[in-house]
Protein backbone atom coordinates (compact mmCIF):
# COMPACT_ATOMS: atom_id res chain seq x y z
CA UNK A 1 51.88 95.59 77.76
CA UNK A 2 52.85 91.64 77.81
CA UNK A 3 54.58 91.86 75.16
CA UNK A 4 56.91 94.87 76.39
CA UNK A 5 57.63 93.19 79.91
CA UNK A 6 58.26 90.11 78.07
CA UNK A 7 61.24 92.01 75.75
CA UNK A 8 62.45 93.65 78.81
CA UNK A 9 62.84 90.32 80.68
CA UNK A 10 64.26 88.75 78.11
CA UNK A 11 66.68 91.25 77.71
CA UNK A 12 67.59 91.15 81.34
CA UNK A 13 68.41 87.87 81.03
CA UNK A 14 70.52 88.26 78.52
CA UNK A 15 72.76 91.03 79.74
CA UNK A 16 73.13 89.07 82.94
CA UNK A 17 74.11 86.21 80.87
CA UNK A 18 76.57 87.79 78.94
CA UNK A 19 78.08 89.37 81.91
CA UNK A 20 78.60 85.80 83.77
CA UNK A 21 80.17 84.76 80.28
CA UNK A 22 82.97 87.28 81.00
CA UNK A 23 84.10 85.69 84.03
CA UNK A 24 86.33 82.78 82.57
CA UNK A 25 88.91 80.29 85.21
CA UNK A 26 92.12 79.05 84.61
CA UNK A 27 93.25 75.74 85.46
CA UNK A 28 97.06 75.83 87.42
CA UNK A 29 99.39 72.95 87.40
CA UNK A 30 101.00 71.79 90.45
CA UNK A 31 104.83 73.49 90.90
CA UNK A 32 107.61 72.93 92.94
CA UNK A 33 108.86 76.17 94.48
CA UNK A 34 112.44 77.54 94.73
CA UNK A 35 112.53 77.23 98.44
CA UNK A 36 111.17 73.62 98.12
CA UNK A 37 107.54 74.01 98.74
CA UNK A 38 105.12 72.35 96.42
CA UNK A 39 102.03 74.57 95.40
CA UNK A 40 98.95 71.92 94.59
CA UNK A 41 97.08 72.71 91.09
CA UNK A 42 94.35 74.86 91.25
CA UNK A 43 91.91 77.31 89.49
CA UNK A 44 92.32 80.96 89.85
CA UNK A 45 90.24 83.66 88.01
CA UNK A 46 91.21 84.71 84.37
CA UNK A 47 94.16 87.23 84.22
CA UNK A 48 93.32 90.51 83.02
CA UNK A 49 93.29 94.42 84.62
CA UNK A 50 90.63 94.24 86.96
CA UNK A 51 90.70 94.22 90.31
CA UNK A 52 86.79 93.63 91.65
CA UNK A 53 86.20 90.68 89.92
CA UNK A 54 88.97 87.95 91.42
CA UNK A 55 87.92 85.59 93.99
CA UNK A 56 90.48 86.95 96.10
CA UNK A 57 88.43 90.34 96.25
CA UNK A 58 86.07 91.28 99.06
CA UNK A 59 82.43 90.12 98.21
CA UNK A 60 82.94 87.66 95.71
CA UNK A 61 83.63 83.67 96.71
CA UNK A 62 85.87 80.96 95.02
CA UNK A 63 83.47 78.37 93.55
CA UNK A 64 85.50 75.88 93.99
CA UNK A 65 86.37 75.78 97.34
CA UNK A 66 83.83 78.26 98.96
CA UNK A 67 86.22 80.48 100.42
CA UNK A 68 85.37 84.32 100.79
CA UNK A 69 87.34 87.25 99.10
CA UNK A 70 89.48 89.37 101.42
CA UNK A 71 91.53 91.54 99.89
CA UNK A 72 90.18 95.05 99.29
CA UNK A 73 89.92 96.10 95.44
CA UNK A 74 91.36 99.61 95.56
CA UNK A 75 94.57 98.40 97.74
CA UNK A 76 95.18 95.43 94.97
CA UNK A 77 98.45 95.67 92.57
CA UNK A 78 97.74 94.36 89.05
């Protein structure tokens, strides 16, 4: 019986390792805008085609700054 709740938490662990892996951050130079305003550098979540897992998204924070999601996932454009 140890042995099988040992392989299950182990196991456990891994998958939520793996799916914390996934979740990858881009680093964003500093830019001067068009209309002359200058956007600082910054991280922003990896680009790809979902929409729950940005920090901009409802229930998930920015670990860099601490700032809550707001946007709603099933209103979000790619």
């Amino acid at each position: 019986m140890h042995r099988y709740v040992t392989a299950i938490t182990l196991f456990a662990i891994f998958l939520f390792s793996v799916s914390f892996s996934e979740a990858k951050t881009v680093w964003v130079k500093g830019k001067l805008q068009k209309d002359g305003t200058y956007v600082k550098p910054h991280y922003k979540s990896s680009p790809d085609k979902s929409r729950y897992n940005n920090y901009g998204t409802k229930g998930n924070v920015n670990p860099y700054t601490g700032k809550k999601g707001t946007k709603d996932p099933v209103k979000q454009k790619y």
